[in-house]
N, C-alpha and C. Protein backbone atom coordinates (compact mmCIF):
# COMPACT_ATOMS: atom_id res chain seq x y z
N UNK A 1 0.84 56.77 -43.16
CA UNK A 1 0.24 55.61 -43.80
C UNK A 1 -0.81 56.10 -44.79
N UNK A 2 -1.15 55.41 -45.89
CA UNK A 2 -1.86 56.02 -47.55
C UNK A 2 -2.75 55.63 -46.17
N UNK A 3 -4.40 56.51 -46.89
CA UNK A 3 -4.97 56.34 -46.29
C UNK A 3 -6.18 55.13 -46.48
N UNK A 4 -5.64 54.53 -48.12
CA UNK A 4 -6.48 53.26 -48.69
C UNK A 4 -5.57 51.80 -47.79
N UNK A 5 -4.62 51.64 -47.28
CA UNK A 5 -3.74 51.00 -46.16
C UNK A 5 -4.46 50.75 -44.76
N UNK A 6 -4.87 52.11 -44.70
CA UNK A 6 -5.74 52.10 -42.92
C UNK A 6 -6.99 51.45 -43.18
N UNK A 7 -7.32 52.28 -44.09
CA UNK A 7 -9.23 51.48 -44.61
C UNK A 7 -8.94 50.11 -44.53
N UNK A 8 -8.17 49.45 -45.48
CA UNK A 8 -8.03 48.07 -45.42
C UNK A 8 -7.74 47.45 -44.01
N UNK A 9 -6.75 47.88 -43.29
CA UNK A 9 -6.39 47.29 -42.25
C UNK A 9 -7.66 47.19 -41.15
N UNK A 10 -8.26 48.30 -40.81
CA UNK A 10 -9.32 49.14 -40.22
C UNK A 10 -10.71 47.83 -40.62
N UNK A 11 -10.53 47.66 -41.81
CA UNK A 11 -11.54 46.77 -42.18
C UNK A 11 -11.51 45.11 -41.60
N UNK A 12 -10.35 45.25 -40.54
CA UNK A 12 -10.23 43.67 -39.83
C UNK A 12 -10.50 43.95 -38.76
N UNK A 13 -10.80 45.46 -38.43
CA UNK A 13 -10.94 45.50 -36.94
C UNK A 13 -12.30 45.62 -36.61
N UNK A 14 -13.41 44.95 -35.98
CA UNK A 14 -14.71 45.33 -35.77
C UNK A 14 -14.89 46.19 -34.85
N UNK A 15 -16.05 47.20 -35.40
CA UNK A 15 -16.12 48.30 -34.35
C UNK A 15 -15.26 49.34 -34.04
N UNK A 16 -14.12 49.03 -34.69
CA UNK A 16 -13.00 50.31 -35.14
C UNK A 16 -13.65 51.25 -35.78
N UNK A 17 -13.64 53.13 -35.52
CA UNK A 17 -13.11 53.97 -36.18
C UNK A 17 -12.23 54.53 -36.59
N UNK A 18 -11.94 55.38 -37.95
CA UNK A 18 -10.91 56.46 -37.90
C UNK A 18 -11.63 57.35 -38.61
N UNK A 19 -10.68 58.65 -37.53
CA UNK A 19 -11.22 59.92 -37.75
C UNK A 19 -9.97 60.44 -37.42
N UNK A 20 -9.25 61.61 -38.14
CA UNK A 20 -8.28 62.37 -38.53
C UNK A 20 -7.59 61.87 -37.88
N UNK A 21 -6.86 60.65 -38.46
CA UNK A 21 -5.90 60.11 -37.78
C UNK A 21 -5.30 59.35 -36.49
N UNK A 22 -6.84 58.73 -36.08
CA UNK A 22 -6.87 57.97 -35.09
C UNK A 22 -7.81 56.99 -35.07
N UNK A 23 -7.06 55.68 -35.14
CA UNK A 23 -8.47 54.87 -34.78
C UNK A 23 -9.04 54.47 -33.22
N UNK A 24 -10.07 53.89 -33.05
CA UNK A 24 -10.63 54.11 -31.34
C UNK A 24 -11.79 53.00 -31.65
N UNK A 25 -12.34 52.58 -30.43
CA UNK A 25 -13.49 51.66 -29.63
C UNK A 25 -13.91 52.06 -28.83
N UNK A 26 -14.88 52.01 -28.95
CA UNK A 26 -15.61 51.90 -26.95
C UNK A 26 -16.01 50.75 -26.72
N UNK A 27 -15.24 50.18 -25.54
CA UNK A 27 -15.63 48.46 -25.11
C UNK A 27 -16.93 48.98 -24.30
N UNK A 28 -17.86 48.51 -23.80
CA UNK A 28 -18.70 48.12 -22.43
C UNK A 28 -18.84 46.90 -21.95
N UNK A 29 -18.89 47.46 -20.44
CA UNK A 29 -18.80 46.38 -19.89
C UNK A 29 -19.88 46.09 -18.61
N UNK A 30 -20.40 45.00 -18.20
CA UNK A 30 -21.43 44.65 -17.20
C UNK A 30 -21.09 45.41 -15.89
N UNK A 31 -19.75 46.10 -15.30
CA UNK A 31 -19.61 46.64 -14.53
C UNK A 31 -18.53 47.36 -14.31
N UNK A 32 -17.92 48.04 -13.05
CA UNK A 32 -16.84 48.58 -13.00
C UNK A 32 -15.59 47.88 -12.94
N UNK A 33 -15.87 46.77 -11.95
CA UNK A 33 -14.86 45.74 -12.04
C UNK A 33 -13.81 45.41 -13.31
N UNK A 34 -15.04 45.06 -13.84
CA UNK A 34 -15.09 44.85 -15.43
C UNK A 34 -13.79 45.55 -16.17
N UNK A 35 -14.52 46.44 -16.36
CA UNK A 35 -13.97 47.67 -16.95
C UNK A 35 -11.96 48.00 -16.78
N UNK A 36 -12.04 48.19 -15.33
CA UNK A 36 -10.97 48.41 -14.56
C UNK A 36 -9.80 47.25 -15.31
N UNK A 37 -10.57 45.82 -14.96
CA UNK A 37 -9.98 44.93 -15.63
C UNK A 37 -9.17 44.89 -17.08
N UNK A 38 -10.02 45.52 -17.60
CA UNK A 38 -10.18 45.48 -19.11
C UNK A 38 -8.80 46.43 -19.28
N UNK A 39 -8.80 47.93 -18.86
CA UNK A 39 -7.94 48.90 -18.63
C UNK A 39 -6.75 47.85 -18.28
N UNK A 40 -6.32 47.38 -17.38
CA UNK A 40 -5.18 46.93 -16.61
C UNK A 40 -4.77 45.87 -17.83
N UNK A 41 -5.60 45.13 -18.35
CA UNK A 41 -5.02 44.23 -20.07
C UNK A 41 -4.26 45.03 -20.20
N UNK A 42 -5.14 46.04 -20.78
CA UNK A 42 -4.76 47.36 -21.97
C UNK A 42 -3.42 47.71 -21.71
N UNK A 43 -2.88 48.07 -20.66
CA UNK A 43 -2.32 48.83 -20.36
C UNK A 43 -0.60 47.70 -20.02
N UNK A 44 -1.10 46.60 -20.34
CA UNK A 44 -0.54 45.85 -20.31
C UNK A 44 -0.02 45.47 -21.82
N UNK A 45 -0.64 45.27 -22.80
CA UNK A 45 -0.11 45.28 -24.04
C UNK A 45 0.40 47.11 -24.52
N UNK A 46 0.10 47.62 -23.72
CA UNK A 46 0.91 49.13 -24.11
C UNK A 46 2.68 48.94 -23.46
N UNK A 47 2.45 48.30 -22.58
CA UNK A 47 3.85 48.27 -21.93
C UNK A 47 4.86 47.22 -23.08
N UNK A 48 3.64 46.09 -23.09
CA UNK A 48 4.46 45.03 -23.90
C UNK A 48 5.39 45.38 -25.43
N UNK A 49 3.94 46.40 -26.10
CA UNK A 49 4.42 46.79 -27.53
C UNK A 49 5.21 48.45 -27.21
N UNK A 50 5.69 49.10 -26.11
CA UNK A 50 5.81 50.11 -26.23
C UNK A 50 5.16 51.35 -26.91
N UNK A 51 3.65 50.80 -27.04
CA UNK A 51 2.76 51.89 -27.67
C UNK A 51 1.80 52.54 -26.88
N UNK A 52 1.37 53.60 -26.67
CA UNK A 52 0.37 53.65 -25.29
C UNK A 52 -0.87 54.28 -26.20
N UNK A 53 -2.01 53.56 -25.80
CA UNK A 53 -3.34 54.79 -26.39
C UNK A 53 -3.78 55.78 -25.61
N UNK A 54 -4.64 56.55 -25.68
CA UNK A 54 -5.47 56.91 -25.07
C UNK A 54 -6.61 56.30 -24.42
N UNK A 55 -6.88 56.25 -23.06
CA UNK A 55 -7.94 55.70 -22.47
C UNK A 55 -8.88 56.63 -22.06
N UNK A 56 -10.03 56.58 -22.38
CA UNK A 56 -11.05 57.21 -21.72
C UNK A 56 -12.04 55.78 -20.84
N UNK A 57 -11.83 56.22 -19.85
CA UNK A 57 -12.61 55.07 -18.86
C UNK A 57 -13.84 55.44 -18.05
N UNK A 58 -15.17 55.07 -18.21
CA UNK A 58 -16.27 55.52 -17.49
C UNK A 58 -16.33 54.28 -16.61
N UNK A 59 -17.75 54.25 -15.71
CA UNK A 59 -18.19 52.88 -14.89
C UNK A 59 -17.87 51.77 -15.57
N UNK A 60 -18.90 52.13 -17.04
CA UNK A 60 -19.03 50.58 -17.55
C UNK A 60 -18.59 50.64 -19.09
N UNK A 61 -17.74 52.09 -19.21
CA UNK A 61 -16.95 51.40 -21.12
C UNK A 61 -15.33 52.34 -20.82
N UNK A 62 -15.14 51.79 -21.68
CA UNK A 62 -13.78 52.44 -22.10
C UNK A 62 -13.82 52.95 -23.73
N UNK A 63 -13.15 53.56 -23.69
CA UNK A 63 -13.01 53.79 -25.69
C UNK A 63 -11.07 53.90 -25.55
N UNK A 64 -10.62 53.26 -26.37
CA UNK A 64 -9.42 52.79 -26.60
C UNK A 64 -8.95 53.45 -28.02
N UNK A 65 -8.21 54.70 -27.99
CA UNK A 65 -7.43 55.58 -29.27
C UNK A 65 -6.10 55.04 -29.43
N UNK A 66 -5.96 54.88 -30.67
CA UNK A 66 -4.40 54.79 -30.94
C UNK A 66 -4.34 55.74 -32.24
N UNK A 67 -3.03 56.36 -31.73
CA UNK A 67 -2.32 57.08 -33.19
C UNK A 67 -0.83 57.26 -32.89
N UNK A 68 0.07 57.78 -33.70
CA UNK A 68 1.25 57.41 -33.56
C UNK A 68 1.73 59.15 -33.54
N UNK A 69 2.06 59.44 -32.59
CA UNK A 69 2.80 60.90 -32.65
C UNK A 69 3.43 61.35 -33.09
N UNK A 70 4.78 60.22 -33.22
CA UNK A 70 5.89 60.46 -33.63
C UNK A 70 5.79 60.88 -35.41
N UNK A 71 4.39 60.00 -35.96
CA UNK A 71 4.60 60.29 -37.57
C UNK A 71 3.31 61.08 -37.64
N UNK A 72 2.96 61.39 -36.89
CA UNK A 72 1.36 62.47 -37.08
C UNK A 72 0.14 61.80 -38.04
N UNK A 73 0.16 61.12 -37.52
CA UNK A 73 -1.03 59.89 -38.20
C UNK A 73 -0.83 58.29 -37.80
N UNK A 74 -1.71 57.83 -38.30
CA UNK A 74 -1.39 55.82 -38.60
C UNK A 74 -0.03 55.55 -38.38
N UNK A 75 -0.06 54.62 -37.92
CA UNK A 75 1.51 53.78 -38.44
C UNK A 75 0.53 52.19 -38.20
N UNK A 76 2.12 51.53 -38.86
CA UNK A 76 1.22 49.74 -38.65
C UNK A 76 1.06 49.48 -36.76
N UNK A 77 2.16 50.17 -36.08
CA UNK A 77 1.97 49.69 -34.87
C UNK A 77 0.59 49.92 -34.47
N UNK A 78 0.06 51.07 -34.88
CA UNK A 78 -1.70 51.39 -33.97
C UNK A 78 -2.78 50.25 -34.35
N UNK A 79 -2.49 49.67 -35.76
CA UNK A 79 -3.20 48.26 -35.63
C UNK A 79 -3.00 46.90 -35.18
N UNK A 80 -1.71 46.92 -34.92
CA UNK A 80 -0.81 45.65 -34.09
C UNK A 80 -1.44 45.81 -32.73
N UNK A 81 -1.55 47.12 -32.19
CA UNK A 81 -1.80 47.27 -30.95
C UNK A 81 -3.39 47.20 -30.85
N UNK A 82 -4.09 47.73 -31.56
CA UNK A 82 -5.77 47.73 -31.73
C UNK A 82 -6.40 45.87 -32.17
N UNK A 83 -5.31 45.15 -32.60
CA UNK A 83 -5.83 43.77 -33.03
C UNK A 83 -5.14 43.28 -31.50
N UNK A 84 -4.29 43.49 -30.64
CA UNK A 84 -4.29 42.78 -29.61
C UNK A 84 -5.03 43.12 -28.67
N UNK A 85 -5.42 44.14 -28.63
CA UNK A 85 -6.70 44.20 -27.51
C UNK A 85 -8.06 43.97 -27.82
N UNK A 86 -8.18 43.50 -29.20
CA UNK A 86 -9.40 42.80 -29.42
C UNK A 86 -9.36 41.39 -29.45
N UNK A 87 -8.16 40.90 -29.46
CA UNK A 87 -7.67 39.89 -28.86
C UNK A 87 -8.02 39.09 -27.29
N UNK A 88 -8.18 40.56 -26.74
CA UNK A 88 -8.68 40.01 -25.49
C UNK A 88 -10.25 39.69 -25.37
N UNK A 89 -10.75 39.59 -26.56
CA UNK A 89 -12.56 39.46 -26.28
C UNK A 89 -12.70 37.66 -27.10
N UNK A 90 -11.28 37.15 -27.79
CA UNK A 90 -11.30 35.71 -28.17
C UNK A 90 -10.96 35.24 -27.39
């Protein structure tokens, strides 16, 4: 993906980074519960879209990576998948 494509797209996502080819979040959350919760969404729209991120999960955040392996950078799916799990905070 050009990389003026990601910027734009990137620019709908709040709190999104990208850095060499991956964009990412760190949610926090009031507790572990929380959190766990949040993961089990996640992991739930990974099954749905067949895309999986990377999770890094502490007590109280997660940070949520997507990049696409198969093309060694962006693709549109990592923002399909990054706008539905911010989906889960509307």
């Amino acid at each position: 993906m050009p990389s003026a494509d990601a910027e734009r797209l990137l620019a709908g996502l709040p709190g999104w980074e990208q850095v060499a080819g991956v964009i990412s979040k760190r949610f926090e959350f009031k507790n572990y519960c929380q959190t766990m919760a949040f993961v089990n969404a996640v992991a739930w729209i990974a099954q749905s879209e067949g895309h999986h991120p990377d999770l890094e999960v502490s007590y109280r955040s997660c940070r949520v990576s997507y990049t696409t392996h198969a093309v060694g950078g962006l693709s549109d799916n990592d923002f399909i998948c990054a706008a539905r799990v911010e989906a889960l905070f509307q």
